[in-house]
N, C-alpha and C. Protein backbone atom coordinates (compact mmCIF):
# COMPACT_ATOMS: atom_id res chain seq x y z
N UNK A 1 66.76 -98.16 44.09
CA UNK A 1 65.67 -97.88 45.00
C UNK A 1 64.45 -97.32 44.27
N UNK A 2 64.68 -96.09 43.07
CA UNK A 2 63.69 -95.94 42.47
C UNK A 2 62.99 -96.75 41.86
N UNK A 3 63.56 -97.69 41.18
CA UNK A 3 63.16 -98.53 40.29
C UNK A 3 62.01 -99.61 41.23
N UNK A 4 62.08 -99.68 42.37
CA UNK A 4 61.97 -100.67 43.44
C UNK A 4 60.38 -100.19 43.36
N UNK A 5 60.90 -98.69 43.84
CA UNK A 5 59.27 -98.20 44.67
C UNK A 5 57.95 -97.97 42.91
N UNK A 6 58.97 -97.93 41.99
CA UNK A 6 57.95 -98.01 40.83
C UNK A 6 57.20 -99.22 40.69
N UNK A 7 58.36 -100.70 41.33
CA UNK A 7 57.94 -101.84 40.74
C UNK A 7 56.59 -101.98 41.90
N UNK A 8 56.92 -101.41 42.96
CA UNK A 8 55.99 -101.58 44.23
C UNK A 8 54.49 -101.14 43.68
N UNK A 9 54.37 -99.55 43.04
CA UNK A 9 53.16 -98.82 42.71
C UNK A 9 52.54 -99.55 41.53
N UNK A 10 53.45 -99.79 40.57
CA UNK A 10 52.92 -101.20 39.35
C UNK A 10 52.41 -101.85 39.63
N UNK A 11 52.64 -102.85 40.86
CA UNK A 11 51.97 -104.07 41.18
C UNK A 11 50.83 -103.52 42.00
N UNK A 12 50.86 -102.42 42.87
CA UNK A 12 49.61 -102.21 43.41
C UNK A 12 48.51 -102.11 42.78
N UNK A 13 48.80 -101.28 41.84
CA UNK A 13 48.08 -100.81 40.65
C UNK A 13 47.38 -102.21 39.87
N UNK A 14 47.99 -103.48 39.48
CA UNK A 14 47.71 -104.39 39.23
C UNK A 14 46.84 -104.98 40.11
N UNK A 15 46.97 -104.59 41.58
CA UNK A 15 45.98 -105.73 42.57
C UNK A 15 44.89 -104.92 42.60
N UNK A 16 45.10 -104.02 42.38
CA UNK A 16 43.40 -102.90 42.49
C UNK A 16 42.43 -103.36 41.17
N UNK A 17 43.23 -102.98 39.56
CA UNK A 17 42.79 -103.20 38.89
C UNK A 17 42.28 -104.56 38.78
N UNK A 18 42.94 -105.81 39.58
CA UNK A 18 42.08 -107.47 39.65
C UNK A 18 41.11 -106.79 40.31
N UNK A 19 40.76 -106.40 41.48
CA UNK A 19 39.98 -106.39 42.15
C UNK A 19 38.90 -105.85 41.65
N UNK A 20 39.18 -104.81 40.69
CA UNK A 20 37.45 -104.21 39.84
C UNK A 20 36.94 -105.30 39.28
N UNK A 21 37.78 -105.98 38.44
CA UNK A 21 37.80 -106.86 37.50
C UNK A 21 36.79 -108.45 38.26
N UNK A 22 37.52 -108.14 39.16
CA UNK A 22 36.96 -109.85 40.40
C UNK A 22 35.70 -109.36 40.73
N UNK A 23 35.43 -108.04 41.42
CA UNK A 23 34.30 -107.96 42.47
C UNK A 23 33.28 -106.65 41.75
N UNK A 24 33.83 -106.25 40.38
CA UNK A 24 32.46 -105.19 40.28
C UNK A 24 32.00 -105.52 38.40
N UNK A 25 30.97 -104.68 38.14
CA UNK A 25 30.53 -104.64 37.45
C UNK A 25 31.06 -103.57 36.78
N UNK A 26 31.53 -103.29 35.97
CA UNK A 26 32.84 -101.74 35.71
C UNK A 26 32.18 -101.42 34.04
N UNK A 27 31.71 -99.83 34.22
CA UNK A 27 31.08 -99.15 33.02
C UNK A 27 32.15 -98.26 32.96
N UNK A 28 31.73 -98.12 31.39
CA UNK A 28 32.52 -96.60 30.93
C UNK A 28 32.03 -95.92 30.30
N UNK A 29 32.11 -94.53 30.20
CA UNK A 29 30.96 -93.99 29.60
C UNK A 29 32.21 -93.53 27.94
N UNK A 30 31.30 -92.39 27.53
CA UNK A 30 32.13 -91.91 26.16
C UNK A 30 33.55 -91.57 26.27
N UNK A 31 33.61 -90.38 26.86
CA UNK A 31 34.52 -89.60 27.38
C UNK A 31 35.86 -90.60 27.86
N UNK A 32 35.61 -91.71 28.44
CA UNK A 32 36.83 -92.53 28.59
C UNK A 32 36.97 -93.39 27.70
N UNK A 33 36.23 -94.26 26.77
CA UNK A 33 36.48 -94.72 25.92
C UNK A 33 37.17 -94.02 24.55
N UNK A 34 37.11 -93.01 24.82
CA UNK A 34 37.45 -91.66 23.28
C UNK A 34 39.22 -91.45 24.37
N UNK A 35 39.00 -91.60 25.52
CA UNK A 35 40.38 -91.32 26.26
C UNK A 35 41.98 -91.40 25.12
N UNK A 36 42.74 -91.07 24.81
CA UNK A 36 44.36 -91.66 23.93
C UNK A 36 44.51 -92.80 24.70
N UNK A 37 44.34 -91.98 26.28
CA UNK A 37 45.74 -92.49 27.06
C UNK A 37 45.34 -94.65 28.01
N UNK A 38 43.39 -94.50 27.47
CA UNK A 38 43.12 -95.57 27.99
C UNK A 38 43.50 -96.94 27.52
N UNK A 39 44.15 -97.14 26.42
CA UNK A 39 44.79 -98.10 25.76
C UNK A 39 45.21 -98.98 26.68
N UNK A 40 46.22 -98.09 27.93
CA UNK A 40 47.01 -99.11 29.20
C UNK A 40 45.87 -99.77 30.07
N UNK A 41 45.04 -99.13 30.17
CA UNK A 41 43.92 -99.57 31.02
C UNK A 41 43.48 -100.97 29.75
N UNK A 42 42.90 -101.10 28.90
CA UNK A 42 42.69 -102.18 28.01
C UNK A 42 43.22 -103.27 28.11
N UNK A 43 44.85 -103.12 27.80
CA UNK A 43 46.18 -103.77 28.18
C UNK A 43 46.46 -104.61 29.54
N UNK A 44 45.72 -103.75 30.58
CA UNK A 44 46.17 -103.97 31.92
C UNK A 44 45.34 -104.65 32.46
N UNK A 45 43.94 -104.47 31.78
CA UNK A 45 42.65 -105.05 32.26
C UNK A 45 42.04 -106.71 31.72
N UNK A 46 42.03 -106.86 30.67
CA UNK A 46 41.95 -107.79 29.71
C UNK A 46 42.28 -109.13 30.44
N UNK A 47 43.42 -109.44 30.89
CA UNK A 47 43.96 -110.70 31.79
C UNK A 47 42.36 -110.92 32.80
N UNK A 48 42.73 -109.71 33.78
CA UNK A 48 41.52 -109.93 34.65
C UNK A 48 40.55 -110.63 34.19
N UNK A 49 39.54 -109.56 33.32
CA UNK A 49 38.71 -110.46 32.90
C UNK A 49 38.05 -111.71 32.15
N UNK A 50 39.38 -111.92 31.35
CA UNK A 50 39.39 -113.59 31.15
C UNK A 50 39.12 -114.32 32.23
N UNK A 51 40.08 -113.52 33.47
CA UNK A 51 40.65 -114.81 34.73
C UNK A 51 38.78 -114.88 35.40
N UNK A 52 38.14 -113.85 35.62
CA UNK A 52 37.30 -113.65 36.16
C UNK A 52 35.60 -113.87 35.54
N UNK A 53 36.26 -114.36 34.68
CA UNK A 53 34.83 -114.05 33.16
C UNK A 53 34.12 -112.80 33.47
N UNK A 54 34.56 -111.30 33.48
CA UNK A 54 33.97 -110.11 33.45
C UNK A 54 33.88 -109.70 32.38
N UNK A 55 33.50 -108.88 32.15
CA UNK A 55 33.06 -107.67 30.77
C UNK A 55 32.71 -106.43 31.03
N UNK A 56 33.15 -105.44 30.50
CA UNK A 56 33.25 -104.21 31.21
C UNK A 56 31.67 -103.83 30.18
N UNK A 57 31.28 -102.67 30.94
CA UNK A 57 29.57 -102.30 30.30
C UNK A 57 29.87 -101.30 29.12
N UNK A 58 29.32 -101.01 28.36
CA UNK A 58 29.19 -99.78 27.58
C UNK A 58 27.89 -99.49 27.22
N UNK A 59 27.01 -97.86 27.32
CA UNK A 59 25.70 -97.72 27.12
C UNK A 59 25.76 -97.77 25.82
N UNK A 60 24.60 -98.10 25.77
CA UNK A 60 24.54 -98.10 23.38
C UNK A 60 24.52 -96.48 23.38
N UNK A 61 23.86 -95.48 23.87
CA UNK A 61 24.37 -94.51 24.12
C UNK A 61 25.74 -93.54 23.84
N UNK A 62 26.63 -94.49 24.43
CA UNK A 62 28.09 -93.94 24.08
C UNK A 62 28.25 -94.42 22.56
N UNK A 63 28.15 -95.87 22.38
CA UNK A 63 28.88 -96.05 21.08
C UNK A 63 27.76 -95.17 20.21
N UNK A 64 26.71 -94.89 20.20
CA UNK A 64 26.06 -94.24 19.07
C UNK A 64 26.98 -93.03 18.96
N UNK A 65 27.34 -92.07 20.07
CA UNK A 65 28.03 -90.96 20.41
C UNK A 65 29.26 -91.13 19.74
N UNK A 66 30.09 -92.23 20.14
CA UNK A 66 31.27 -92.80 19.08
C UNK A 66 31.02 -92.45 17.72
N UNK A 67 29.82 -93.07 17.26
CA UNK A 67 29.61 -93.24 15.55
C UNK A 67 29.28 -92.20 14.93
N UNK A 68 28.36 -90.99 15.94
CA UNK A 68 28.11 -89.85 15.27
C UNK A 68 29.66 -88.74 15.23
N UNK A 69 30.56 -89.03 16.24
CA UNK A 69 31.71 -88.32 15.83
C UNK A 69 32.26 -88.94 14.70
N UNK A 70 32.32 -90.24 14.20
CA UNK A 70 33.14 -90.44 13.05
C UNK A 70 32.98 -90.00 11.58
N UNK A 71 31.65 -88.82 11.90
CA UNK A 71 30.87 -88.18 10.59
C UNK A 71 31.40 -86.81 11.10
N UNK A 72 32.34 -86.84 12.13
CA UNK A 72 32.75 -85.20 12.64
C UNK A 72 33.29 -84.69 11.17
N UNK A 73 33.52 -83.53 11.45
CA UNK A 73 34.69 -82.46 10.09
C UNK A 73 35.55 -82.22 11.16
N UNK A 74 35.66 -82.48 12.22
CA UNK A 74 37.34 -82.54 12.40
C UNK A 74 38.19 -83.93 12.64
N UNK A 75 39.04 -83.82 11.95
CA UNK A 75 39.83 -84.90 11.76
C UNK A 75 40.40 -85.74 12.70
N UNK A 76 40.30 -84.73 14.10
CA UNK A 76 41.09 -85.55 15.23
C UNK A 76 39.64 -86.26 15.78
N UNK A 77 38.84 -85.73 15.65
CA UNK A 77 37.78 -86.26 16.35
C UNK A 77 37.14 -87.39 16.04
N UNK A 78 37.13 -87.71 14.16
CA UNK A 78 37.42 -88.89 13.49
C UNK A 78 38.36 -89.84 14.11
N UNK A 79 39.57 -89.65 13.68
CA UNK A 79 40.71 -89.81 14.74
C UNK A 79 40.44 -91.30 15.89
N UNK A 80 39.85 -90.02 16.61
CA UNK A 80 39.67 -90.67 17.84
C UNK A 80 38.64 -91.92 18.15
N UNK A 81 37.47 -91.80 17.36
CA UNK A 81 36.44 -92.49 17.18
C UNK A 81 36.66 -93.37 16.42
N UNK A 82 37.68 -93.15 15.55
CA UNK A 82 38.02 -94.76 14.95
C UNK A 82 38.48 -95.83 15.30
N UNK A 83 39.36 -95.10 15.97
CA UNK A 83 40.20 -95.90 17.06
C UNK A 83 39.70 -96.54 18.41
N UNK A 84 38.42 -95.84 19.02
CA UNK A 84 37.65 -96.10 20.17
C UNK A 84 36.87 -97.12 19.53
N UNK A 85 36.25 -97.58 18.16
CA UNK A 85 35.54 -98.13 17.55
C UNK A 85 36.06 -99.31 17.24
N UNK A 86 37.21 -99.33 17.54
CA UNK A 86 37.73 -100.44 16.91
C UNK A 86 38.30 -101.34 17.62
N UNK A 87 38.73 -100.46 19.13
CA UNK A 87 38.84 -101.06 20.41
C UNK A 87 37.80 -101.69 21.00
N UNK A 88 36.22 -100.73 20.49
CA UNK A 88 35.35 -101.43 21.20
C UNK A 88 35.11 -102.84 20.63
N UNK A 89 35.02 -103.20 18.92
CA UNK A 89 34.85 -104.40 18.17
C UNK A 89 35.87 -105.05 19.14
N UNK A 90 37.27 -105.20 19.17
CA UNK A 90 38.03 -105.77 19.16
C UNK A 90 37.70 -106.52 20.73
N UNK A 91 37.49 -105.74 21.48
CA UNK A 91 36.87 -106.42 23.06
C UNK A 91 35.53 -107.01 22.79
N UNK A 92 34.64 -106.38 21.79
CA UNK A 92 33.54 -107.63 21.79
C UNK A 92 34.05 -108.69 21.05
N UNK A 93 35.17 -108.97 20.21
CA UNK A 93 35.05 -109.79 19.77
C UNK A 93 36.10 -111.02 20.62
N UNK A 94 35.85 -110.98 21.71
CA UNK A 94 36.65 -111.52 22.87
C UNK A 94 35.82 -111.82 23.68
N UNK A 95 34.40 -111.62 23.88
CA UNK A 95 33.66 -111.22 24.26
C UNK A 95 34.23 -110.74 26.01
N UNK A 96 34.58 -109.39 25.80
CA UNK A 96 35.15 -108.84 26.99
C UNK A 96 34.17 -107.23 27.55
N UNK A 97 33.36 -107.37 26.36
CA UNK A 97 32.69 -105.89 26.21
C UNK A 97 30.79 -106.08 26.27
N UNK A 98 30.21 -105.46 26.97
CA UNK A 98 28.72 -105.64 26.38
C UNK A 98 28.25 -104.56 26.62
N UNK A 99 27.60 -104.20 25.64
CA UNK A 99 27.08 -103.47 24.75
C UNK A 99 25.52 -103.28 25.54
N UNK A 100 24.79 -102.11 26.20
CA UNK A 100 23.85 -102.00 26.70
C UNK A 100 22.83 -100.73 26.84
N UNK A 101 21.85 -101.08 26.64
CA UNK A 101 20.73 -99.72 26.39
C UNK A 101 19.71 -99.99 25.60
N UNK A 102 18.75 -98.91 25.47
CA UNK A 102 17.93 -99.39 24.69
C UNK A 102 17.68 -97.94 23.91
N UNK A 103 17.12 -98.25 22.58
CA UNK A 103 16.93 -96.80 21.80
C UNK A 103 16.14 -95.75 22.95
N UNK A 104 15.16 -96.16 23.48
CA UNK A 104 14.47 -94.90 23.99
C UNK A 104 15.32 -94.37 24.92
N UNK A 105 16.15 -94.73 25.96
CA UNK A 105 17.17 -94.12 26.41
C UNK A 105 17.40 -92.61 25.99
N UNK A 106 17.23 -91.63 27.17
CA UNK A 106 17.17 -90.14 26.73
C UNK A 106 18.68 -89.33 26.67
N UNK A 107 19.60 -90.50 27.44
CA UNK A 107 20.49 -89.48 27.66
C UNK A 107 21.87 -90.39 28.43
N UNK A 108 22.96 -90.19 28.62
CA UNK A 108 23.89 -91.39 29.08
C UNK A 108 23.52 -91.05 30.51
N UNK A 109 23.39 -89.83 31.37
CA UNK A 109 23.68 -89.09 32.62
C UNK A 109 22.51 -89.70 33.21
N UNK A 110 21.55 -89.76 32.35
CA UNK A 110 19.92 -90.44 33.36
C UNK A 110 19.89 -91.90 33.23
N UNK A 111 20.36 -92.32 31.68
CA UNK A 111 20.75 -93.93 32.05
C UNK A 111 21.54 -94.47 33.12
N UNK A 112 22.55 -94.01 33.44
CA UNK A 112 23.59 -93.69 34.47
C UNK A 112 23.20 -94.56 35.50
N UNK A 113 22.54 -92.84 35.90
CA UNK A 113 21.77 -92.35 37.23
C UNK A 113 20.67 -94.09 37.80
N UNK A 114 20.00 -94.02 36.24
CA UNK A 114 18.77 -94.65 36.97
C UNK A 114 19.17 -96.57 37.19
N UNK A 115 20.70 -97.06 36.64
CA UNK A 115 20.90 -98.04 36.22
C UNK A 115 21.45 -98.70 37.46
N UNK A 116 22.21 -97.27 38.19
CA UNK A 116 23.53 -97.65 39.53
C UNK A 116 22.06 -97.31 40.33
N UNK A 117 21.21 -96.33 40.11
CA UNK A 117 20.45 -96.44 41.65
C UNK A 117 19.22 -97.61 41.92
N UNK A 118 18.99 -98.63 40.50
CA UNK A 118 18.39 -99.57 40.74
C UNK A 118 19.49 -100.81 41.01
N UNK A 119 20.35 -100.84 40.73
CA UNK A 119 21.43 -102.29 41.01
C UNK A 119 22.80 -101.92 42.15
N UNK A 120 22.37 -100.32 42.39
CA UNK A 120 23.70 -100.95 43.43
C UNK A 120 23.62 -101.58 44.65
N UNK A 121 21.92 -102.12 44.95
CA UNK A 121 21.51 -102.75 46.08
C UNK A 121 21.83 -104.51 45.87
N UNK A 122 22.22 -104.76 44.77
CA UNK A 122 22.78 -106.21 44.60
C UNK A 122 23.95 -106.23 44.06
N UNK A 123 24.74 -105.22 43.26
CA UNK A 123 26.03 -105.51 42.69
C UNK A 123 26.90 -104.13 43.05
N UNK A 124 28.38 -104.63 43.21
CA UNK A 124 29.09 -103.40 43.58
C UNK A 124 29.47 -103.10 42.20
N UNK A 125 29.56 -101.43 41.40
CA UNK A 125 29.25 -100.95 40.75
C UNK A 125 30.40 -100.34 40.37
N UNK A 126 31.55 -100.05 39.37
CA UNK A 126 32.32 -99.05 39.19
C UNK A 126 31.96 -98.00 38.12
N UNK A 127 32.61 -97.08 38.04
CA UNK A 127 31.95 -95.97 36.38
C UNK A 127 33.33 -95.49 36.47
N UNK A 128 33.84 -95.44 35.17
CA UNK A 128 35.33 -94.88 35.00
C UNK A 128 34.57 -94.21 33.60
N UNK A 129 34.63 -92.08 34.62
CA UNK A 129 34.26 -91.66 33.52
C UNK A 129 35.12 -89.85 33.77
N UNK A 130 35.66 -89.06 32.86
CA UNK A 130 36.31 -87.91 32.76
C UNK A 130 35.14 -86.75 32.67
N UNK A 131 33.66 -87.19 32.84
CA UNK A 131 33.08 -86.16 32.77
C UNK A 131 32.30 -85.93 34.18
N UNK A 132 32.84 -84.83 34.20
CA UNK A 132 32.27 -84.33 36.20
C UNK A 132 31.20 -84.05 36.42
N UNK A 133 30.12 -83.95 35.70
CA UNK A 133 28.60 -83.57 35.87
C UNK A 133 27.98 -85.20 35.80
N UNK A 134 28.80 -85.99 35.22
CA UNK A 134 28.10 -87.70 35.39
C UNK A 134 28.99 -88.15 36.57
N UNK A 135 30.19 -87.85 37.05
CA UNK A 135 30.69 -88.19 38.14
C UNK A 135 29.92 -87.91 39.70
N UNK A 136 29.65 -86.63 39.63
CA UNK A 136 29.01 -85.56 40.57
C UNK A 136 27.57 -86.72 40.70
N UNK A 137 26.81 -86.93 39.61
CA UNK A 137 24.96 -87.01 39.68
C UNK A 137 25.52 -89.12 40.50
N UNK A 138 26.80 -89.42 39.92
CA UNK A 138 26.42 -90.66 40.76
C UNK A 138 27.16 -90.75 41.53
N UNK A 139 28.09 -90.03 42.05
CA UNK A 139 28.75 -90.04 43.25
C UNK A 139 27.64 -89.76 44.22
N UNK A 140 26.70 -88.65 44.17
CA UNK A 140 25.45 -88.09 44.71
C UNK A 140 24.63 -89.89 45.13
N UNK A 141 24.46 -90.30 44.69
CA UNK A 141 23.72 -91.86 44.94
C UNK A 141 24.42 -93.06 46.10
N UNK A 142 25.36 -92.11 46.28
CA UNK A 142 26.50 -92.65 47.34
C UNK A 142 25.96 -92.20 49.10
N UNK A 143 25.39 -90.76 48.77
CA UNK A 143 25.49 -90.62 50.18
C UNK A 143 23.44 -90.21 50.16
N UNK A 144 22.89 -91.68 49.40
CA UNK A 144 21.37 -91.28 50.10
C UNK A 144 21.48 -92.78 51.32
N UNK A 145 20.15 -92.99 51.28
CA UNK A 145 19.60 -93.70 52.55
C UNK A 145 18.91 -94.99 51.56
N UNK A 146 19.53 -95.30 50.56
CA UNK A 146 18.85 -96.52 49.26
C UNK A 146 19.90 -97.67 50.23
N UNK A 147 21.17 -97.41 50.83
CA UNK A 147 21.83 -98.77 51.12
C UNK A 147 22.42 -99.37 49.74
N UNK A 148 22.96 -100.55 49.98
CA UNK A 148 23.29 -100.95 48.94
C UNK A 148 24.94 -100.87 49.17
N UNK A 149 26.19 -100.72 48.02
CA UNK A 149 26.90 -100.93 48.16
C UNK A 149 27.29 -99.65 47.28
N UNK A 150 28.70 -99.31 47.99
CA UNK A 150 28.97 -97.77 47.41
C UNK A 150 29.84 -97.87 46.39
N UNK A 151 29.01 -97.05 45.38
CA UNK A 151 29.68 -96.83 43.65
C UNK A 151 30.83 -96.57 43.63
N UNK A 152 31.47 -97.15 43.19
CA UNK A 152 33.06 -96.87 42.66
C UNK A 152 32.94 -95.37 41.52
N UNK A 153 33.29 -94.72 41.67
CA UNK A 153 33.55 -93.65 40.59
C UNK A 153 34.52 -93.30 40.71
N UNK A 154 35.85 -93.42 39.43
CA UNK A 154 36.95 -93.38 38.99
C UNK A 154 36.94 -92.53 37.72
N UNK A 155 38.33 -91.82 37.61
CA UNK A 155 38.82 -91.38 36.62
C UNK A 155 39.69 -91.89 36.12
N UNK A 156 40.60 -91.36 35.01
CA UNK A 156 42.05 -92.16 34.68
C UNK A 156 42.39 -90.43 33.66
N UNK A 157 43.52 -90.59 34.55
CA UNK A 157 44.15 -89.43 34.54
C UNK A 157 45.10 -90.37 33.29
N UNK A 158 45.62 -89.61 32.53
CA UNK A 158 46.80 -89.55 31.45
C UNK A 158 48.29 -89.62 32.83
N UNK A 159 48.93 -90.64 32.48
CA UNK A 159 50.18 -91.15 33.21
C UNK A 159 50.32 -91.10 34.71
N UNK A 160 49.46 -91.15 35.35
CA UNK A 160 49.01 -91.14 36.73
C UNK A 160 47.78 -92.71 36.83
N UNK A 161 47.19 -93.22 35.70
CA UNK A 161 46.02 -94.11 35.90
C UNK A 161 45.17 -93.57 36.68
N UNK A 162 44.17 -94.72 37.33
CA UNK A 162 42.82 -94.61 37.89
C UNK A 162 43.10 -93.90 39.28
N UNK A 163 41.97 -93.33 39.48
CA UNK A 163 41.95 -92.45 40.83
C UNK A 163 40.39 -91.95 41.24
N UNK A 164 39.97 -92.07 42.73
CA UNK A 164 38.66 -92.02 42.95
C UNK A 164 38.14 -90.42 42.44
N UNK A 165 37.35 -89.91 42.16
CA UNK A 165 36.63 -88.74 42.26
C UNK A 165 36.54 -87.89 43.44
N UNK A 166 37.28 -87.07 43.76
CA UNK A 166 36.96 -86.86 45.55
C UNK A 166 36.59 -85.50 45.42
N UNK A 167 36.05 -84.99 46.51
CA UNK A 167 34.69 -83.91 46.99
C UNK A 167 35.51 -82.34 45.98
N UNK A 168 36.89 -82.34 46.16
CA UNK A 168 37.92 -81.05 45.79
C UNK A 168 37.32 -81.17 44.14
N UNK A 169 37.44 -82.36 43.94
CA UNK A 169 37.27 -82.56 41.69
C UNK A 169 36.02 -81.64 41.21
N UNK A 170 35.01 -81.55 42.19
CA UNK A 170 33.69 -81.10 41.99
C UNK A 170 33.17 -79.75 42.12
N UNK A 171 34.13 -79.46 43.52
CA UNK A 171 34.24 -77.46 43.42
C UNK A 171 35.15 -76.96 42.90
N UNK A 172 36.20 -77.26 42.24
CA UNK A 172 37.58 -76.52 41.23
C UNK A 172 37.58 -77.29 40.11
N UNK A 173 36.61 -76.71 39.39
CA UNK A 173 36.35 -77.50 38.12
C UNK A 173 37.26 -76.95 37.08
N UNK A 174 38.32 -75.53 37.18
CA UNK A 174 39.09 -75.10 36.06
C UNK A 174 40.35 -75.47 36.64
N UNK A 175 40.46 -76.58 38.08
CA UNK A 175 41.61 -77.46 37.94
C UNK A 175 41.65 -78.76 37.06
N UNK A 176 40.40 -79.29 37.54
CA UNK A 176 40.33 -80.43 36.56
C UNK A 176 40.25 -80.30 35.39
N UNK A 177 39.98 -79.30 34.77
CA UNK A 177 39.66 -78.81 32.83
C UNK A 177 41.70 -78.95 32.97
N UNK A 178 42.03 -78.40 33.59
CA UNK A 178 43.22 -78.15 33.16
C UNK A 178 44.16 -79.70 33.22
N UNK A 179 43.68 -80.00 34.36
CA UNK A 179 44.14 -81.71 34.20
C UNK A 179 44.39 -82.83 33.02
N UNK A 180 43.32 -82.26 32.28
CA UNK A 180 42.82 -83.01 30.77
C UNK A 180 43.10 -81.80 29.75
N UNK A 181 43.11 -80.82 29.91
CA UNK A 181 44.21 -80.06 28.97
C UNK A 181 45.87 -80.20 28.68
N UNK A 182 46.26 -80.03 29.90
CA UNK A 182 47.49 -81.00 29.83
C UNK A 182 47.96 -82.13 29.74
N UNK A 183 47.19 -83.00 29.49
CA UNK A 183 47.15 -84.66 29.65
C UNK A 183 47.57 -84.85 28.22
């Protein structure tokens, strides 16, 4: 029976993840691409967007952010950026990944901001991102009077996967620190 209701949440999990894949335009910012645990998401996602010809977004922004940690002095943080760097090549070279921004770009949180509140009036929009002050500023773009179609904003929790952002994530912020401390 256990085994049953796992195979049940697997496959759900699979029809959600087609469905970003089919019907949105799906960004990620730093913070999830630097993720350990997003590898499964890569893994899980990849099919989709062959099936769908999608490509998930990345701001030039983040990967610069990528490249300046790989000059970190700490080793995990190298680490991590090598590995995010190499995931990112490896999806462009599939072409599964595109690469977007422009140098003058001030900041990922206002690129964000200003990218979902000019296009979410023609495209439905996802952001799978672990940082709550860029979650918060475009979840906020959700409840004006622009119309349009409402932003997906997701996290991905370490062995739990994707999960929406909801109103609790935003006022108990030393639950969620602790979420990703233990992760």
């Amino acid at each position: 029976m256990e085994g049953d209701s796992k195979h049940k949440k697997d496959e759900y999990a699979r029809n959600v993840l087609e469905n970003y894949a089919k019907n949105y335009k799906i960004f990620l910012d730093t913070c999830s691409i630097l993720e350990p645990a997003i590898d499964k998401f890569w893994m899980d996602i990849i099919p989709f967007l062959h099936r769908y010809q999608n490509k998930i977004i990345i701001p030039l922004r983040s990967v610069e952010a990528i490249q300046n940690q790989m000059i970190s002095t700490n080793r995990e943080e190298i680490t991590m950026a090598q590995r995010a760097m190499k995931i990112l090549m490896d999806m462009q070279m599939q072409d599964l990944v595109e690469i977007r921004g422009e140098k003058s770009d001030s900041n990922v949180i206002s690129t964000f901001v200003s990218v979902f509140a000019k296009f979410k009036c023609v495209n439905r929009l996802a952001l799978i991102t672990c940082d709550r002050k860029l979650a918060k500023q475009i979840e906020a773009l959700n409840n004006d009077e622009m119309g349009g179609f409402h932003i997906l904003v997701l996290k991905y929790e370490n062995g739990k996967g994707f999960r929406k952002w909801q109103e609790e994530d935003f006022q108990d912020k030393e639950s969620i620190e602790k979420i990703y401390i233990n992760s």
